[in-house]
Protein backbone atom coordinates (compact mmCIF):
# COMPACT_ATOMS: atom_id res chain seq x y z
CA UNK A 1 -91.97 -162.58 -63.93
CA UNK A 2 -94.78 -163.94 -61.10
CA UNK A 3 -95.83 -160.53 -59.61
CA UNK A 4 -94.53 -158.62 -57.14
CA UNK A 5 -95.79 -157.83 -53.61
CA UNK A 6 -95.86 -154.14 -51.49
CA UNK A 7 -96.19 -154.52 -48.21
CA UNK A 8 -95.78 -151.62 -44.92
CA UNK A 9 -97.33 -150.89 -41.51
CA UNK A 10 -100.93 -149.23 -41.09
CA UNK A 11 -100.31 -145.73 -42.79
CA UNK A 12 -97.14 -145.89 -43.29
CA UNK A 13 -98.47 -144.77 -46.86
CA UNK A 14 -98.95 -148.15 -48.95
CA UNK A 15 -101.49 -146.93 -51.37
CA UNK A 16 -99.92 -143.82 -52.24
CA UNK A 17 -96.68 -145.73 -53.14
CA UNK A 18 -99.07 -148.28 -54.96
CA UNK A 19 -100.75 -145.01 -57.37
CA UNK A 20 -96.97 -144.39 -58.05
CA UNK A 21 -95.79 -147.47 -59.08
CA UNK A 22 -98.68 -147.84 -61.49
CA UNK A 23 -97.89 -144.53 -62.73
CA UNK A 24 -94.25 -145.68 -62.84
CA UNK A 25 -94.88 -148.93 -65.12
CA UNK A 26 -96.25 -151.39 -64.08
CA UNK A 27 -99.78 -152.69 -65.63
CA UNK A 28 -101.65 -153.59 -62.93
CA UNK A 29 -102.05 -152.94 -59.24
CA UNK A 30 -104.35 -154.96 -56.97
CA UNK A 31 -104.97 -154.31 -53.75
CA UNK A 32 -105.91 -157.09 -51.11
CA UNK A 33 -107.44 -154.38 -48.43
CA UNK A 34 -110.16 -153.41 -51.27
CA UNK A 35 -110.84 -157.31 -51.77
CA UNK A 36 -111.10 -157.65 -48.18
CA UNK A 37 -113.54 -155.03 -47.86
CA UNK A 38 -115.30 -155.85 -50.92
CA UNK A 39 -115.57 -159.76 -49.43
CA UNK A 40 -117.19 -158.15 -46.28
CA UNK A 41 -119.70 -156.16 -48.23
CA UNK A 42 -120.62 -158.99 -49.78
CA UNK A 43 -119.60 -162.32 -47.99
CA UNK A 44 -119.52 -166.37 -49.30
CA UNK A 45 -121.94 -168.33 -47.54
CA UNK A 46 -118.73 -169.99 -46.46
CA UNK A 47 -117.17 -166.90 -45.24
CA UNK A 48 -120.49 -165.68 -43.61
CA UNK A 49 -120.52 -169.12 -41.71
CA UNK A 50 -117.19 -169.09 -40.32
CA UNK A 51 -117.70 -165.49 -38.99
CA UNK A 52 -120.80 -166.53 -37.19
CA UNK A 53 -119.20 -169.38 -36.13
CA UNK A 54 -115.77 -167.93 -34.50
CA UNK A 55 -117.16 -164.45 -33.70
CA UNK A 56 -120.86 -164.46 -33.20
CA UNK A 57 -124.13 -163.24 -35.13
CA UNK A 58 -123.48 -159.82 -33.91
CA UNK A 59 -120.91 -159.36 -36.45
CA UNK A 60 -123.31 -159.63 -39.35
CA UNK A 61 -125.64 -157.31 -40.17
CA UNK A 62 -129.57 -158.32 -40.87
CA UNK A 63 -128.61 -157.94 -44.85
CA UNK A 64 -125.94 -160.19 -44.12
CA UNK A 65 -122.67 -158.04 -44.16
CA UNK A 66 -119.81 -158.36 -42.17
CA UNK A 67 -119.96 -155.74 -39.76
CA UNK A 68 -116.33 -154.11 -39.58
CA UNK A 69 -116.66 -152.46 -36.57
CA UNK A 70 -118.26 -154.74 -34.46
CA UNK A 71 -115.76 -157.54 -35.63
CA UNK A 72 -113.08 -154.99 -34.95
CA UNK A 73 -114.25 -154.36 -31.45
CA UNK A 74 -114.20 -158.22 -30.70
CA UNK A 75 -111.15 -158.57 -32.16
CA UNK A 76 -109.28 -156.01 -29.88
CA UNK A 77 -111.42 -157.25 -26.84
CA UNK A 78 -109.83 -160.56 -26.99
CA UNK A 79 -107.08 -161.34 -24.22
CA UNK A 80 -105.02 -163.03 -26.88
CA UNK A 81 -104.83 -160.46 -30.20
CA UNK A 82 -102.43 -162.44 -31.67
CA UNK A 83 -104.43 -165.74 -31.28
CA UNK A 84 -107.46 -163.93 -32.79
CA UNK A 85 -106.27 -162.01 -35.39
CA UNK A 86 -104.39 -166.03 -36.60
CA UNK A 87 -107.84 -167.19 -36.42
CA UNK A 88 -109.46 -164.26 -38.26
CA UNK A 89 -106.79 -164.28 -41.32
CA UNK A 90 -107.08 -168.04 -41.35
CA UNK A 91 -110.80 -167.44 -41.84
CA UNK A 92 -110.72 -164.49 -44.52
CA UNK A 93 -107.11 -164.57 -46.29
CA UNK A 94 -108.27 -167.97 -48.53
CA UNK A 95 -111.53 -166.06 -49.69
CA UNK A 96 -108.96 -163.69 -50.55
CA UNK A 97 -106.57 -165.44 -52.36
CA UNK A 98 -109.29 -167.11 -54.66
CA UNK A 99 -110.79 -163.44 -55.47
CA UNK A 100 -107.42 -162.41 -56.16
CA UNK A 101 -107.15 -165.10 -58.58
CA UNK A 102 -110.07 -164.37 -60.35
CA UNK A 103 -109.42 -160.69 -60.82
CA UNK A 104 -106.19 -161.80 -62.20
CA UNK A 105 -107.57 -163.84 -64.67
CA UNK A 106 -110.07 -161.53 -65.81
CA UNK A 107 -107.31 -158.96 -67.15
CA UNK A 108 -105.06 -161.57 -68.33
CA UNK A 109 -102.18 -160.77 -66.79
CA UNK A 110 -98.97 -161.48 -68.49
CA UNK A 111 -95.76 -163.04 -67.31
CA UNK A 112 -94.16 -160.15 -69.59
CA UNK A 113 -95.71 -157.28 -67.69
CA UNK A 114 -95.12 -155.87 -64.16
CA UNK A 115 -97.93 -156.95 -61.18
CA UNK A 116 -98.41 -155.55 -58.31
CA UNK A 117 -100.11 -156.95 -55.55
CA UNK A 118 -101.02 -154.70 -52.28
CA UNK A 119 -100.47 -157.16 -49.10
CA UNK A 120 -100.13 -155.74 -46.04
CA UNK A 121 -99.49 -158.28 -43.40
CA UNK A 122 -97.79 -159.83 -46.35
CA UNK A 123 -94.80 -161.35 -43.95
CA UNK A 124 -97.10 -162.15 -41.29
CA UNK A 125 -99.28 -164.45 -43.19
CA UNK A 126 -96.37 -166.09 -45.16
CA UNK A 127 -97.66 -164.79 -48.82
CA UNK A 128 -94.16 -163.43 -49.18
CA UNK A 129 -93.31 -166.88 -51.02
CA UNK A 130 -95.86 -166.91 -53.22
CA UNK A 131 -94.34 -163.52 -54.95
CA UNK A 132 -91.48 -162.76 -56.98
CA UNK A 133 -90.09 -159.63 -55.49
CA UNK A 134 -91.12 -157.96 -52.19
CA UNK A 135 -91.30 -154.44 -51.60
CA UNK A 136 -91.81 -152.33 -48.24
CA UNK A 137 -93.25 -149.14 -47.80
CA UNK A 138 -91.27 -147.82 -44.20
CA UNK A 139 -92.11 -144.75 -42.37
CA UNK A 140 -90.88 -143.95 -38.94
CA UNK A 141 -93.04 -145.62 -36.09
CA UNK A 142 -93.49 -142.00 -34.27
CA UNK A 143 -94.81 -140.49 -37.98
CA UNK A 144 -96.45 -143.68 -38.78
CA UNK A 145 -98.48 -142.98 -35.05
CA UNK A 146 -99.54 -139.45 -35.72
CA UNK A 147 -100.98 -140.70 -39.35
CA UNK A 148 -102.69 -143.30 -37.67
CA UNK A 149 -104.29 -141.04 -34.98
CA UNK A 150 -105.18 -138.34 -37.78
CA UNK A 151 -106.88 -140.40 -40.31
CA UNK A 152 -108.81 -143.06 -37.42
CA UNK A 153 -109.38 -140.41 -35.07
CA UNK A 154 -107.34 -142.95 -32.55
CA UNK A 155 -106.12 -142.03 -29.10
CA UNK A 156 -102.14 -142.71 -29.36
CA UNK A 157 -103.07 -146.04 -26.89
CA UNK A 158 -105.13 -147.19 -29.53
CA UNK A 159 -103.06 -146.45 -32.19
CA UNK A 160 -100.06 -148.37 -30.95
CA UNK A 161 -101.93 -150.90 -30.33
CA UNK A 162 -103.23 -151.55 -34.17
CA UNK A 163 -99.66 -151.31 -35.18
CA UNK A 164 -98.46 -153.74 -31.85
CA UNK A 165 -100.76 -156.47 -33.66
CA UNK A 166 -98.72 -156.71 -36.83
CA UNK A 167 -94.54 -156.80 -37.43
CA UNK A 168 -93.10 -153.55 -37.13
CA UNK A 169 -92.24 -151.34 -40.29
CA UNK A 170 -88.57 -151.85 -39.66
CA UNK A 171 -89.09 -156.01 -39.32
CA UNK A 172 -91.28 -155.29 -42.76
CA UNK A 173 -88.22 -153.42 -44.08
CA UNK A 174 -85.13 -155.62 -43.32
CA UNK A 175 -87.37 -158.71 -44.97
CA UNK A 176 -88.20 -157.31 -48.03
CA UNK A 177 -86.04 -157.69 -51.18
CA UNK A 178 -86.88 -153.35 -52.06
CA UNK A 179 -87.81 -150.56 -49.39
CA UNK A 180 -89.28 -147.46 -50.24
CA UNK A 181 -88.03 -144.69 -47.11
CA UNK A 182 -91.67 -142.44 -46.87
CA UNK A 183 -90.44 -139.45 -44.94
CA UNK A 184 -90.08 -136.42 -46.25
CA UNK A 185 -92.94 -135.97 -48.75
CA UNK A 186 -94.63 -137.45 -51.80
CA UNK A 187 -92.02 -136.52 -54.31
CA UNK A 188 -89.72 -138.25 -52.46
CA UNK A 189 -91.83 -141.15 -52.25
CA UNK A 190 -92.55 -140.56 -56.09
CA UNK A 191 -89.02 -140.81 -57.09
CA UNK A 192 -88.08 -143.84 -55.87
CA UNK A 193 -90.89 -145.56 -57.33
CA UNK A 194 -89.97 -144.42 -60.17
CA UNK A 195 -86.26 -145.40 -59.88
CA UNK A 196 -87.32 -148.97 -58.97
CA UNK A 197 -89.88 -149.33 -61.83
CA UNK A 198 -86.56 -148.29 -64.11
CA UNK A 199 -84.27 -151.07 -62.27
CA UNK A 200 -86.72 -153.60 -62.46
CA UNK A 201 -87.57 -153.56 -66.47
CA UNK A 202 -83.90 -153.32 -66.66
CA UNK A 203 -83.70 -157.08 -65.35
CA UNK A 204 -86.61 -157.65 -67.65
CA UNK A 205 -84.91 -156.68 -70.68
């Protein structure tokens, strides 16, 4: 089986479900956030270029690192988000793709075991083809608001606006082939990781 994909809104409580589903069965998680951020800490010449190019040299840093928050603060600047963000994900999401690759490759994943990859705007980029399964992680858009604002420190304006930029967690949900419902605690979130690891080595077997 090609791996799977787990997708959901900003905090809506992605890696948490991730942990579980490892936990659950399957052999390896990978998440494309942490290659993102890894990428930034240390950029391709290529990628490094194409930042300066699109977004300025104020968005790296004298020991050439992508600075996050000044990107971040162009990014939501721009008159168009949705024409910027295209541009930005058309930029990084390759770099991506090829470290993702790699990493695969370096554990030799098996067609016999169960992958997981971590993609959040997984429908928005069009990466949902590339997987065997989808799964979305869906909390309630006032919850998934108040998470935001607590762990960013956001005012509830900027909140909705970082979750206005990407498709909403019931769009996420009604496209994905398995949802997991995070809203009413971890072992509920728990158990149905674990009840979906169980049905899919059952169409393994």
């Amino acid at each position: 089986m090609k791996p799977l994909a787990l997708t959901g809104g900003i905090a809506c409580g992605k890696t948490t479900a991730g942990h579980f589903l490892l936990e659950a069965g399957f052999s390896h998680v990978y998440d494309t956030d942490a290659i993102c951020h890894d990428l930034y800490e240390h950029p391709t010449p290529e990628l490094l270029a194409g930042m300066r190019k699109d977004w300025g040299d104020e968005v790296v840093t004298s020991d050439l690192r992508i600075d996050r928050a000044a990107l971040s603060k162009r990014l939501f600047a721009e008159s168009n988000r949705a024409e910027a963000f295209a541009a930005l994900n058309s930029l990084v999401h390759p770099a991506v793709e090829r470290c993702l690759q790699e990493l695969m490759a370096r554990d030799a994943v098996r067609e016999t075991e169960l992958v997981l990859v971590e993609v959040p705007l997984l429908f928005e980029i069009g990466w949902d083809t590339k997987y065997s399964h989808t799964i979305a992680v869906w909390m309630p858009r006032e919850m998934q608001i108040g998470r935001l604002m607590a762990r960013n420190g956001l005012s509830r304006e900027d909140a909705e606006s970082r979750l206005d930029v990407q498709l909403s967690a019931d769009a996420k949900l009604a496209r994905a082939d398995f949802g997991l419902i995070n809203n009413s605690g971890l072992e509920h979130l728990r158990k149905q990781c674990f009840e979906l690891v169980a049905q899919l080595k059952s169409t393994m077997s």
